[in-house]
N, C-alpha and C. Protein backbone atom coordinates (compact mmCIF):
# COMPACT_ATOMS: atom_id res chain seq x y z
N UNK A 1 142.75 23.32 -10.40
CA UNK A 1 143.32 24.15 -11.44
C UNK A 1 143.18 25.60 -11.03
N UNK A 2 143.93 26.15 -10.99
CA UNK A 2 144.01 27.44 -11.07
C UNK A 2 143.29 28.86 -11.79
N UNK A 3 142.23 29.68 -10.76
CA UNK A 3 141.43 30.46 -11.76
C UNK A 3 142.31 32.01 -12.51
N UNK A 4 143.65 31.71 -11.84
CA UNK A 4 145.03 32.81 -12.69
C UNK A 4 145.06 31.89 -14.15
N UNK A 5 145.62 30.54 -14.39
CA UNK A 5 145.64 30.07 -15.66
C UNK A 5 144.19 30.54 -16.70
N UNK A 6 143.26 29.93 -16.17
CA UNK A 6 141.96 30.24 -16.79
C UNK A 6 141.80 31.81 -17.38
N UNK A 7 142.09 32.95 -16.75
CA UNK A 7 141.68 33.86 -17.25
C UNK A 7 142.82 33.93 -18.10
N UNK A 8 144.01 33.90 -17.66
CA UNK A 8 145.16 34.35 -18.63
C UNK A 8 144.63 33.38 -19.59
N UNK A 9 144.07 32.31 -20.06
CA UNK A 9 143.54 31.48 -20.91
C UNK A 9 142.26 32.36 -21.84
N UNK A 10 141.60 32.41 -21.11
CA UNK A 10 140.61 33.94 -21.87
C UNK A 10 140.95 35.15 -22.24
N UNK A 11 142.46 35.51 -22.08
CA UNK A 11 142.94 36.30 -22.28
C UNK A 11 143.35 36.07 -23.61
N UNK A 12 144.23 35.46 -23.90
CA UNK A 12 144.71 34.90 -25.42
C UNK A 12 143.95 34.62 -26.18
N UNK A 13 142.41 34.16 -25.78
CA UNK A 13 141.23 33.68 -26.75
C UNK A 13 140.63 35.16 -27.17
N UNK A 14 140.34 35.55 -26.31
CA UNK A 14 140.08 37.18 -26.64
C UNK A 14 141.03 38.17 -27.88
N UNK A 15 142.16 38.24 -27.21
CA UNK A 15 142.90 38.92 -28.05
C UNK A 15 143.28 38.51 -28.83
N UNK A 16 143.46 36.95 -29.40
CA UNK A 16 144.11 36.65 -30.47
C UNK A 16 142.70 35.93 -31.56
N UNK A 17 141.91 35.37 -30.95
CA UNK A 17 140.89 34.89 -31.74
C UNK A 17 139.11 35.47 -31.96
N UNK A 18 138.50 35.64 -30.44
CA UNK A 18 137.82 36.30 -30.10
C UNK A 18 137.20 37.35 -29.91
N UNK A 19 137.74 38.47 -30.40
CA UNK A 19 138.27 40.02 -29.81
C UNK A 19 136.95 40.74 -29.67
N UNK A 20 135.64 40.32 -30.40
CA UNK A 20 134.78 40.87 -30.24
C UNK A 20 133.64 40.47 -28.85
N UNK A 21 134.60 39.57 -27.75
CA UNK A 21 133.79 39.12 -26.55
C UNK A 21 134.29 39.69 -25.54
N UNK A 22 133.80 40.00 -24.37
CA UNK A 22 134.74 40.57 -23.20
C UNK A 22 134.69 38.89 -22.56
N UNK A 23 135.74 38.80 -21.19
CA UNK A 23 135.47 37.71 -20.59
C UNK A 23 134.69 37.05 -19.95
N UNK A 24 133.78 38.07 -19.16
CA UNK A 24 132.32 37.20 -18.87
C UNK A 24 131.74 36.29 -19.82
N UNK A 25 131.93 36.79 -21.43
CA UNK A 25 131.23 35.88 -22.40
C UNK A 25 131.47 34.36 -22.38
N UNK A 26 132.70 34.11 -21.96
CA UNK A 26 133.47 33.00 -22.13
C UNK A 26 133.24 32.27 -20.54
N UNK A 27 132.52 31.19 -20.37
CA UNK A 27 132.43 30.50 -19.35
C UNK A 27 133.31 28.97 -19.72
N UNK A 28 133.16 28.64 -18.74
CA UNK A 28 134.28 27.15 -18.64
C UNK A 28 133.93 26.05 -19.12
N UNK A 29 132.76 26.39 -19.54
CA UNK A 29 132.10 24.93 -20.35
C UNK A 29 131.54 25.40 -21.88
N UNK A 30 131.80 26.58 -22.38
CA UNK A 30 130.99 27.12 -23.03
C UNK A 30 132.00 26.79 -24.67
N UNK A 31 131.20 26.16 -25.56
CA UNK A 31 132.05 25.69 -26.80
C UNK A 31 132.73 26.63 -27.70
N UNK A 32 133.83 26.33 -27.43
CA UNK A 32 134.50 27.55 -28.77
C UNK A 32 133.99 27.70 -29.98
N UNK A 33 133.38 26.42 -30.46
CA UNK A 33 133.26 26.68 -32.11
C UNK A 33 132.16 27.39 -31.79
N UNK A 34 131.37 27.32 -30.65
CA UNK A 34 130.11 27.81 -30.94
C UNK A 34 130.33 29.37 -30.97
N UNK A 35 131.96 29.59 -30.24
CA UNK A 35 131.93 31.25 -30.24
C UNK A 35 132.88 31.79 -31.64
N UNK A 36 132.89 30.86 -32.42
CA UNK A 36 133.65 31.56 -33.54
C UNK A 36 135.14 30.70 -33.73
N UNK A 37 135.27 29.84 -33.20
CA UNK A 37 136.73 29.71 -33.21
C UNK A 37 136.76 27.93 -33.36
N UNK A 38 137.32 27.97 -34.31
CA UNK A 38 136.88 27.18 -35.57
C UNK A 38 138.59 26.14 -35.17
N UNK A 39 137.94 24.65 -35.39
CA UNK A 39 139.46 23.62 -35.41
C UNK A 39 140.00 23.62 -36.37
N UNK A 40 139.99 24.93 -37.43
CA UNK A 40 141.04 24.76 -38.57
C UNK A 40 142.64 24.51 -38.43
N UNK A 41 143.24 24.33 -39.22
CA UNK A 41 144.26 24.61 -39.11
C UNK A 41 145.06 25.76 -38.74
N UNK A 42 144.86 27.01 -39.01
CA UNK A 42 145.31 28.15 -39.04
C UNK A 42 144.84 29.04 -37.69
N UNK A 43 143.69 28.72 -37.22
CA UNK A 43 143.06 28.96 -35.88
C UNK A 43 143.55 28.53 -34.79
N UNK A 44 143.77 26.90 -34.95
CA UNK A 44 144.57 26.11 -33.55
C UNK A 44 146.39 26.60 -33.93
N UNK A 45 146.86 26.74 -35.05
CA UNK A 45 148.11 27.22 -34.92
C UNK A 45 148.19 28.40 -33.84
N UNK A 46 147.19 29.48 -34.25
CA UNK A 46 147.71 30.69 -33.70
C UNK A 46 147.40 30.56 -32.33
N UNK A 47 146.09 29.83 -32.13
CA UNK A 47 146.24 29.47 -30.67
C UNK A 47 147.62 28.66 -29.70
N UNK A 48 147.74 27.71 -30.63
CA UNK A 48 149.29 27.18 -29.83
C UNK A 48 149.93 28.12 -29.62
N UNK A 49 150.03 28.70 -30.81
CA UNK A 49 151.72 30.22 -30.63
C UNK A 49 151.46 30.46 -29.24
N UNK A 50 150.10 31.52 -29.11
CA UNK A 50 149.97 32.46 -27.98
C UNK A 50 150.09 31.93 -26.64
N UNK A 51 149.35 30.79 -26.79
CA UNK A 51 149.94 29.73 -25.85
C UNK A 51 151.09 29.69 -25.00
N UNK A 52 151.90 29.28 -26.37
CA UNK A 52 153.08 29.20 -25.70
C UNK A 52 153.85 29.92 -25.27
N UNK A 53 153.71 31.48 -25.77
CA UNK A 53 154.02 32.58 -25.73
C UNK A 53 153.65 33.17 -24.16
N UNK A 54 152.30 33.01 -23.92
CA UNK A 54 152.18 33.51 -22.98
C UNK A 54 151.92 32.33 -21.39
N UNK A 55 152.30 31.28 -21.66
CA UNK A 55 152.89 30.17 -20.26
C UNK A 55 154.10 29.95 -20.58
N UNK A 56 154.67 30.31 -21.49
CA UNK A 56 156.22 30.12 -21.44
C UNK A 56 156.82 28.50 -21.42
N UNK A 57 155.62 27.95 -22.92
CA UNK A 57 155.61 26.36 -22.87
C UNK A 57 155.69 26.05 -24.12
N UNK A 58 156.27 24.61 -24.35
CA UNK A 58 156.42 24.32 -25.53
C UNK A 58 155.13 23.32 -25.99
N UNK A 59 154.50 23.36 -27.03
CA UNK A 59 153.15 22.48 -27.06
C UNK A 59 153.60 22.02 -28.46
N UNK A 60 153.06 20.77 -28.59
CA UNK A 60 153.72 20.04 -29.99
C UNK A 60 152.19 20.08 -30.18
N UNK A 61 152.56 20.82 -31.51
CA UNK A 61 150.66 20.41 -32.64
C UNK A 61 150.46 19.27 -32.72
N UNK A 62 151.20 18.02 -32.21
CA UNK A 62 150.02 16.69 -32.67
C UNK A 62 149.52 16.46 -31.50
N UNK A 63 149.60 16.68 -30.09
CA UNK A 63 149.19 16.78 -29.00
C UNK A 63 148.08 17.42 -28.35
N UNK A 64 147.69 18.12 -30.01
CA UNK A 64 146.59 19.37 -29.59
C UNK A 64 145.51 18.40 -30.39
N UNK A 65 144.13 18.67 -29.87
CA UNK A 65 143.04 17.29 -30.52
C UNK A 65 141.99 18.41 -30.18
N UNK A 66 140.80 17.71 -30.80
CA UNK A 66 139.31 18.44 -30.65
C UNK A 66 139.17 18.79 -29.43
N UNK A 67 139.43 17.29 -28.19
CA UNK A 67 139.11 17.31 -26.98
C UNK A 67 139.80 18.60 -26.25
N UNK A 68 140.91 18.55 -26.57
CA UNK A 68 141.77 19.80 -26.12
C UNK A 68 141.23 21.10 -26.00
N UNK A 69 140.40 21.65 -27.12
CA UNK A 69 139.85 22.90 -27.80
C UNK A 69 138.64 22.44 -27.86
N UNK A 70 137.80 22.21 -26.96
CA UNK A 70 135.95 21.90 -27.02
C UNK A 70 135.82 23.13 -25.91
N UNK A 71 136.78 24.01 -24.97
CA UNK A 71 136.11 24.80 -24.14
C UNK A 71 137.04 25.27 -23.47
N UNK A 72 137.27 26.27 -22.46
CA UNK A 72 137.53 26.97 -21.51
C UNK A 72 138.78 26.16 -20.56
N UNK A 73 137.38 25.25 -20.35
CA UNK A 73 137.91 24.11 -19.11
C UNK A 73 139.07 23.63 -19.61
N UNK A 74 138.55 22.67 -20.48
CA UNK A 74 139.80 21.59 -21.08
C UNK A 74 141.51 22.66 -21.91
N UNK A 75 140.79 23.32 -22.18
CA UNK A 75 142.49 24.03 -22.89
C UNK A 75 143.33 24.37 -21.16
N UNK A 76 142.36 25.01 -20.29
CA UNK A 76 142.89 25.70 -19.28
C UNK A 76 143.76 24.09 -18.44
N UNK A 77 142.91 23.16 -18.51
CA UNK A 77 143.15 21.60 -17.70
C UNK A 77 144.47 21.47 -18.45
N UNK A 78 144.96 21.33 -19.83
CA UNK A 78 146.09 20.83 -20.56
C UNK A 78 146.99 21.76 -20.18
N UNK A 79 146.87 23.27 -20.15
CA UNK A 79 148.16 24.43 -19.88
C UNK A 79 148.39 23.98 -18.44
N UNK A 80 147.40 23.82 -17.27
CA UNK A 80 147.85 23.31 -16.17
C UNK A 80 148.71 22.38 -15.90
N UNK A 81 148.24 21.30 -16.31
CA UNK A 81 148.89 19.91 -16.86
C UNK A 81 150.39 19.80 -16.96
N UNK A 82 150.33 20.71 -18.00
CA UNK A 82 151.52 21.30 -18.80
C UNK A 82 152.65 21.35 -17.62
N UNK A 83 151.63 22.77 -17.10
CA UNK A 83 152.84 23.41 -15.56
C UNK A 83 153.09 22.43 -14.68
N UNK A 84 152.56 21.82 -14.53
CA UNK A 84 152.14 20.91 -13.25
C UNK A 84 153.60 19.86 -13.33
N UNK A 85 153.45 19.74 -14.39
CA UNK A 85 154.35 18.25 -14.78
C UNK A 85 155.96 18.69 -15.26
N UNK A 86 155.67 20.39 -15.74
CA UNK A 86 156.91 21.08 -16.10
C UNK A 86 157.23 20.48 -17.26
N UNK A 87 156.67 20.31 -17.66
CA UNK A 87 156.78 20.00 -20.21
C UNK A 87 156.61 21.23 -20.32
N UNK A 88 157.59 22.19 -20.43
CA UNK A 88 158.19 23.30 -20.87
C UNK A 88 158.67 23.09 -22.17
């Protein structure tokens, strides 16, 4: 996987959910909820948006699961995924 996806991945967590962490805070295994960022509804929405917004991908909300959003790794593994396979 790619460490360009990953940061642009900490990038969107930062600015859209996070804003009070720089990126060192955020390691690849390190749990979101534990940093504030909660599996609500309204949290994983805005995360999809930016998402998609910024890989230029289409992500269907029932496709998005806990496992998906437990960390760094795994969101960055699914946007790869994503590219990899070209599900635009």
């Amino acid at each position: 996987m790619s460490q360009e996806i990953k940061n642009r991945v900490k990038g969107v967590l930062i600015n859209k959910l996070l804003r009070d962490l720089k990126p060192e805070d955020i390691k690849d295994d390190t749990p979101l909820i534990e940093l504030g960022v909660g599996v609500d509804s309204v949290a994983t929405l805005e995360l999809i948006v930016a998402l998609e917004e910024e890989f230029q991908i289409g992500i269907d909300e029932s496709e998005i699961n806990r496992e998906i959003l437990t960390n760094l790794g795994s969101i960055s593994a699914y946007i790869f995924d994503r590219i990899r396979t070209g599900s635009r």
